[in-house]
Protein backbone atom coordinates (compact mmCIF):
# COMPACT_ATOMS: atom_id res chain seq x y z
CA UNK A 1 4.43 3.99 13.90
CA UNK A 2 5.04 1.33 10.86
CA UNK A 3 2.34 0.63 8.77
CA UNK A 4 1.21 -2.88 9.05
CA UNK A 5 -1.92 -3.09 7.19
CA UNK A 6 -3.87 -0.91 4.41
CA UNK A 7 -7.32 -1.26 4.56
CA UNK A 8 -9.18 -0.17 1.02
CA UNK A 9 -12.66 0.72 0.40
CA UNK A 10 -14.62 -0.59 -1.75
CA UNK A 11 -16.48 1.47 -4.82
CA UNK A 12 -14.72 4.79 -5.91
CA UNK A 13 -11.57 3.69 -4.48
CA UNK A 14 -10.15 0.05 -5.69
CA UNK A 15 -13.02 0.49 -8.55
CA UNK A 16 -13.79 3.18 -10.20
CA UNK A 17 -16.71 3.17 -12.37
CA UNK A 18 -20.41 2.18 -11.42
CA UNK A 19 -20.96 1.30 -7.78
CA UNK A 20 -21.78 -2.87 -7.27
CA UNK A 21 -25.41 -2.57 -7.19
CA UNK A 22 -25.43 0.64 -9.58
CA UNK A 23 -24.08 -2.40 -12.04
CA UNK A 24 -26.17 -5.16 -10.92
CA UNK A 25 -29.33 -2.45 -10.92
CA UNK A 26 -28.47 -1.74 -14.59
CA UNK A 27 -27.94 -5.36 -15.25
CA UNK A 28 -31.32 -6.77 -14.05
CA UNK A 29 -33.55 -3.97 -14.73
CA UNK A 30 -34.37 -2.05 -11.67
CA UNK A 31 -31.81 0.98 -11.80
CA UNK A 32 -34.73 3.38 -11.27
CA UNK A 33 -35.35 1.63 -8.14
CA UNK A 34 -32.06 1.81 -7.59
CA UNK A 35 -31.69 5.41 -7.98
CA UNK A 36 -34.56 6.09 -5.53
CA UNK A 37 -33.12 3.77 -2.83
CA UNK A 38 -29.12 5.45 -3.37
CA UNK A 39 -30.63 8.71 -1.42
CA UNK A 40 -31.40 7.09 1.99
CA UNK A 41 -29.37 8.42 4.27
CA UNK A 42 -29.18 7.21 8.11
CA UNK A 43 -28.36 3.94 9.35
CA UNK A 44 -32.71 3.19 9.60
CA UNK A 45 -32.95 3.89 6.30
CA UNK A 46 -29.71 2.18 4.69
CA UNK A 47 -31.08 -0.79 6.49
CA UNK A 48 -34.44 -0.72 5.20
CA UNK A 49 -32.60 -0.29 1.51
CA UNK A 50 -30.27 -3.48 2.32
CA UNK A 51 -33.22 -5.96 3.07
CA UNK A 52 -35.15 -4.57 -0.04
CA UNK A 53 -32.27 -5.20 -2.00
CA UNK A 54 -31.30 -8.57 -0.86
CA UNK A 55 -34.99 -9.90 -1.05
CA UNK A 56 -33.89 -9.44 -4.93
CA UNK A 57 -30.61 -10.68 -4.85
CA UNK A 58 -30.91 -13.84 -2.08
CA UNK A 59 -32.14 -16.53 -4.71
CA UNK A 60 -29.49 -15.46 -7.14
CA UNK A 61 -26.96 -18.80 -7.88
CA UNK A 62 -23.37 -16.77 -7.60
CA UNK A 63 -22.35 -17.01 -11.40
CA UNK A 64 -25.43 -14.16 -11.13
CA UNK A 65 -24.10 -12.33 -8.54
CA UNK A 66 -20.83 -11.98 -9.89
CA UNK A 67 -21.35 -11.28 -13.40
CA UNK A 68 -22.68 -7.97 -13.42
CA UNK A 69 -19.27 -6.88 -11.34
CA UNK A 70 -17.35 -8.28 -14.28
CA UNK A 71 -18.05 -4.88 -16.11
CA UNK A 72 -16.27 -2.94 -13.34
CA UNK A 73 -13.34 -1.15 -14.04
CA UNK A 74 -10.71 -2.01 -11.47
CA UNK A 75 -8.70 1.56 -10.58
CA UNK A 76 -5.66 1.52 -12.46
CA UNK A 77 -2.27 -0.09 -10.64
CA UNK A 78 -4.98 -2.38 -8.43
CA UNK A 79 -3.10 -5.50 -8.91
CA UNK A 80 0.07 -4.33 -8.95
CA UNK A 81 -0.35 -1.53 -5.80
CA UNK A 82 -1.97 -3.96 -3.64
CA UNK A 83 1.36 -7.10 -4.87
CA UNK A 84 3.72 -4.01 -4.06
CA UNK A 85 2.43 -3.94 -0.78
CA UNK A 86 2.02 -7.87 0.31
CA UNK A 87 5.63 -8.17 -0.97
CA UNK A 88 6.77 -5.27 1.44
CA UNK A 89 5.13 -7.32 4.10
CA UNK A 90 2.07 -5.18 5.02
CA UNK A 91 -1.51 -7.20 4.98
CA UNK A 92 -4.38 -5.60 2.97
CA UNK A 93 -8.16 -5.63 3.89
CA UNK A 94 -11.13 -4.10 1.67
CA UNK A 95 -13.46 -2.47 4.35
CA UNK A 96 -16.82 -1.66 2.21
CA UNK A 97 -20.42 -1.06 2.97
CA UNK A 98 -21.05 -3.03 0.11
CA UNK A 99 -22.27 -6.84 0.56
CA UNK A 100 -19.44 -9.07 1.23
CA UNK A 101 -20.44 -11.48 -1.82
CA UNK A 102 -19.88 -8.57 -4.23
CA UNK A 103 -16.23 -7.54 -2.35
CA UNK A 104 -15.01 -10.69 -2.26
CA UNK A 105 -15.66 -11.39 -5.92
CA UNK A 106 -13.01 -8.11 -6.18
CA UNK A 107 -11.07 -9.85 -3.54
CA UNK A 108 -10.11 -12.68 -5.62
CA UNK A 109 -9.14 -10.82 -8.57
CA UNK A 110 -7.04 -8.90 -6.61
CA UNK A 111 -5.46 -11.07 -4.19
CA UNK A 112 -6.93 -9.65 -1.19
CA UNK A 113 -7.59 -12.49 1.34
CA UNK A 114 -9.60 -10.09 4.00
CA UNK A 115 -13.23 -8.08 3.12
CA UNK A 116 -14.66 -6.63 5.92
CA UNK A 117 -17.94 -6.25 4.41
CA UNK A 118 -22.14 -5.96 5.23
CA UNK A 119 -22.61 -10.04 6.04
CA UNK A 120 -25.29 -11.19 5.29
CA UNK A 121 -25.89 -14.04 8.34
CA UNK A 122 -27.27 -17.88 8.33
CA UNK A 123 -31.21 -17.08 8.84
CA UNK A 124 -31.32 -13.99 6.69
CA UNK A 125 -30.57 -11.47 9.42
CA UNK A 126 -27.09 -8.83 8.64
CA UNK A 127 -24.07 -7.80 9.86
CA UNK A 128 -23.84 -4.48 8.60
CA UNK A 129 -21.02 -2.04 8.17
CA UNK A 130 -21.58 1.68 8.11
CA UNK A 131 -19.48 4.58 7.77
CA UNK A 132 -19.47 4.89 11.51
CA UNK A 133 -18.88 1.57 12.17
CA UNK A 134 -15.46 1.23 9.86
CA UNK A 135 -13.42 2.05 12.18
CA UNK A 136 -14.39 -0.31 15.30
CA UNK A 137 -14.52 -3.31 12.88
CA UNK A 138 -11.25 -2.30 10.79
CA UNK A 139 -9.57 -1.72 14.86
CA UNK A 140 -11.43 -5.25 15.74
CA UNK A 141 -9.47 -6.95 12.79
CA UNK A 142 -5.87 -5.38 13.33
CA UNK A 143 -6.52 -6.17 17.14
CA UNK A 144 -6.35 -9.72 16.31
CA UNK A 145 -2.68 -9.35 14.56
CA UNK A 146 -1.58 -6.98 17.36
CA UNK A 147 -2.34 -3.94 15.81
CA UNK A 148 -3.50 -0.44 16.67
CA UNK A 149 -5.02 1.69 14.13
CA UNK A 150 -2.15 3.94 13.98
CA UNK A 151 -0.27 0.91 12.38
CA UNK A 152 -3.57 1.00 9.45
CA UNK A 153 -3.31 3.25 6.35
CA UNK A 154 -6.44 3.54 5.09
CA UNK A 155 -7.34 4.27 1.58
CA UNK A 156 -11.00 5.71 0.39
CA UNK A 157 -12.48 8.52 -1.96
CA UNK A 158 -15.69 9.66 -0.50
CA UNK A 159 -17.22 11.01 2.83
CA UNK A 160 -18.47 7.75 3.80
CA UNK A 161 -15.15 6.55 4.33
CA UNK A 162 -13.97 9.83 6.28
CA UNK A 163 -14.73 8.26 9.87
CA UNK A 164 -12.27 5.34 9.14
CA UNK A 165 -9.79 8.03 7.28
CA UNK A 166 -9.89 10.07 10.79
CA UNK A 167 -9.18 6.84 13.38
CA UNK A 168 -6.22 5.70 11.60
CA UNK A 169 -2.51 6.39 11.59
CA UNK A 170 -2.18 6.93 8.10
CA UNK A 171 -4.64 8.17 5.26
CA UNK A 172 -5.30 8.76 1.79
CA UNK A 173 -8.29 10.29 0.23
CA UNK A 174 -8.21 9.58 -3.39
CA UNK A 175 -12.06 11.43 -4.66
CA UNK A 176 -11.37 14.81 -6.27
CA UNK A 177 -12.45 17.48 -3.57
CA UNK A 178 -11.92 16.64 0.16
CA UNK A 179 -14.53 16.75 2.91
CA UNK A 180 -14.79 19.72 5.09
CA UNK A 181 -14.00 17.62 7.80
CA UNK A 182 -10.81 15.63 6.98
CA UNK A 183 -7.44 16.49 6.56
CA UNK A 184 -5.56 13.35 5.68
CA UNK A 185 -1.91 12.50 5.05
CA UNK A 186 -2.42 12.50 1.16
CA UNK A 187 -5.00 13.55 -1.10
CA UNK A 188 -4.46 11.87 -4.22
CA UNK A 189 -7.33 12.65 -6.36
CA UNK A 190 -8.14 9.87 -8.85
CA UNK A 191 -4.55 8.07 -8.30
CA UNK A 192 -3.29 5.00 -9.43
CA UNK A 193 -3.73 2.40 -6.50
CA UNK A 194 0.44 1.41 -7.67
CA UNK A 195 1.00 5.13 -6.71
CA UNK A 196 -1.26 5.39 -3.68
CA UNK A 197 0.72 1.68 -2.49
CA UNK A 198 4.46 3.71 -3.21
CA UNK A 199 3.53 6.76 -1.14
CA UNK A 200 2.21 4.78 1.28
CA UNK A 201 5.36 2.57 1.57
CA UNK A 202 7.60 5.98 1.08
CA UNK A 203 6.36 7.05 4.32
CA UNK A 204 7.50 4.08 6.55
C-alpha cells in the first residue's frame, strides 16, 4: 500500500549525538545520576526513572528546557529529508519515549507539526510511551487520517524502536547492527535522513 505517513524516532535516529536528557544531565550536573538511572529496564522501572527525572526538570521556565537540546546534532539531511517528504504529500510524526517538551523543541526546527511523545498531564500524572506501546499510539494517530499502519514507514536506530519497526508497512532501521529480531525493508546504518526520505519515496 502507499505510504502516507513516516513516523521518526526520536534520539539516534533524527539526532544523532547525546540522548535529550544525556544533554540536559551533562548540562545541569547530574550525568552520574543519569548514568545510573539509563540502565532501568521494564516499564516499573522506566516509570520510576521518569518521575525522578521530572521532579528535576518540572520547575524549569522552557528557555531551560530547551537550551541544553541546542547542542544536539540534528542527523544530517533532517531538514531537507523530512521537506522532501511533506512536499511529496506524506505527513511526518516523531514517535519518542522521550518527554514531549524536549521533541517538540526538535519539532519546530524541523517542521514536524506531530510528536507523539511521554506527556506529561495537568496534575503531574504521565502519559507515557514505551517501546511496546509505539505502535498502538502511532496506529491511534494514522486511524484518525484513515490510515492503517501498513500506509506508516517508520524510521528508528535502536531495539526500542523494533516493536513499531515490526507493526508497520514499511521500515527502516538506521543503527549500525540490526536486532536479532527484525528484518526491515532497509537497513541504512547511520544514513542521511535526505537519503532515508528518497528510498522511502522510491518505494511508492
Amino acid at each position: 500500500m502507499t505510504v502516507r505517513l513516516v513516523a521518526f524516532d526520536l534520539d539516534g535516529t533524527l539526532t544523532r549525538g547525546p540522548t535529550c536528557l544525556e544533554a540536559t544531565a551533562a548540562r545541569h550536573g547530574f550525568a552520574e545520576q543519569m548514568a545510573v538511572w539509563e540502565q532501568a529496564r521494564g516499564e516499573a522501572a522506566i516509570i520510576e526513572v521518569r518521575a525522578a527525572v521530572w521532579a528535576l526538570l518540572r520547575d524549569w521556565p522552557p528557555e531551560r528546557l530547551a537550551a541544553p537540546l541546542a547542542g544536539i546534532p540534528l542527523a544530517p539531511g533532517a531538514a531537507e529529508g523530512i521537506t522532501a517528504l511533506r512536499d511529496a504529500g506524506l505527513d511526518v510524526v516523531i514517535v519518542s519515549l522521550a518527554f514531549a517538551q524536549h521533541a517538540a523543541y526538535f519539532a519546530a526546527q524541523l517542521g514536524v507539526a506531530t510528536v507523539i511523545a511521554t506527556d506529561v498531564l495537568t496534575g503531574g500524572g504521565f502519559r507515557h510511551v514505551f517501546p511496546s506501546t509505539k505502535p498502538t499510539l502511532l496506529a491511534a494517530y494514522a486511524a484518525e487520517h484513515g490510515w492503517t499502519l501498513e500506509q506508516v514507514a517508520a524510521v528508528g536506530d535502536s531495539h526500542g524502536d523494533v516493536p513499531m519497526l515490526r507493526a508497520c508497512g514499511t521500515s527502516v532501521f538506521v543503527g549500525p547492527a540490526l536486532p536479532d529480531d527484525l528484518t526491515p525493508t532497509l537497513h541504512l546504518p547511520a544514513a542521511p535522513i535526505d537519503e532515508v526520505a528518497r528510498r522511502i519515496l522510491a518505494t511508492m
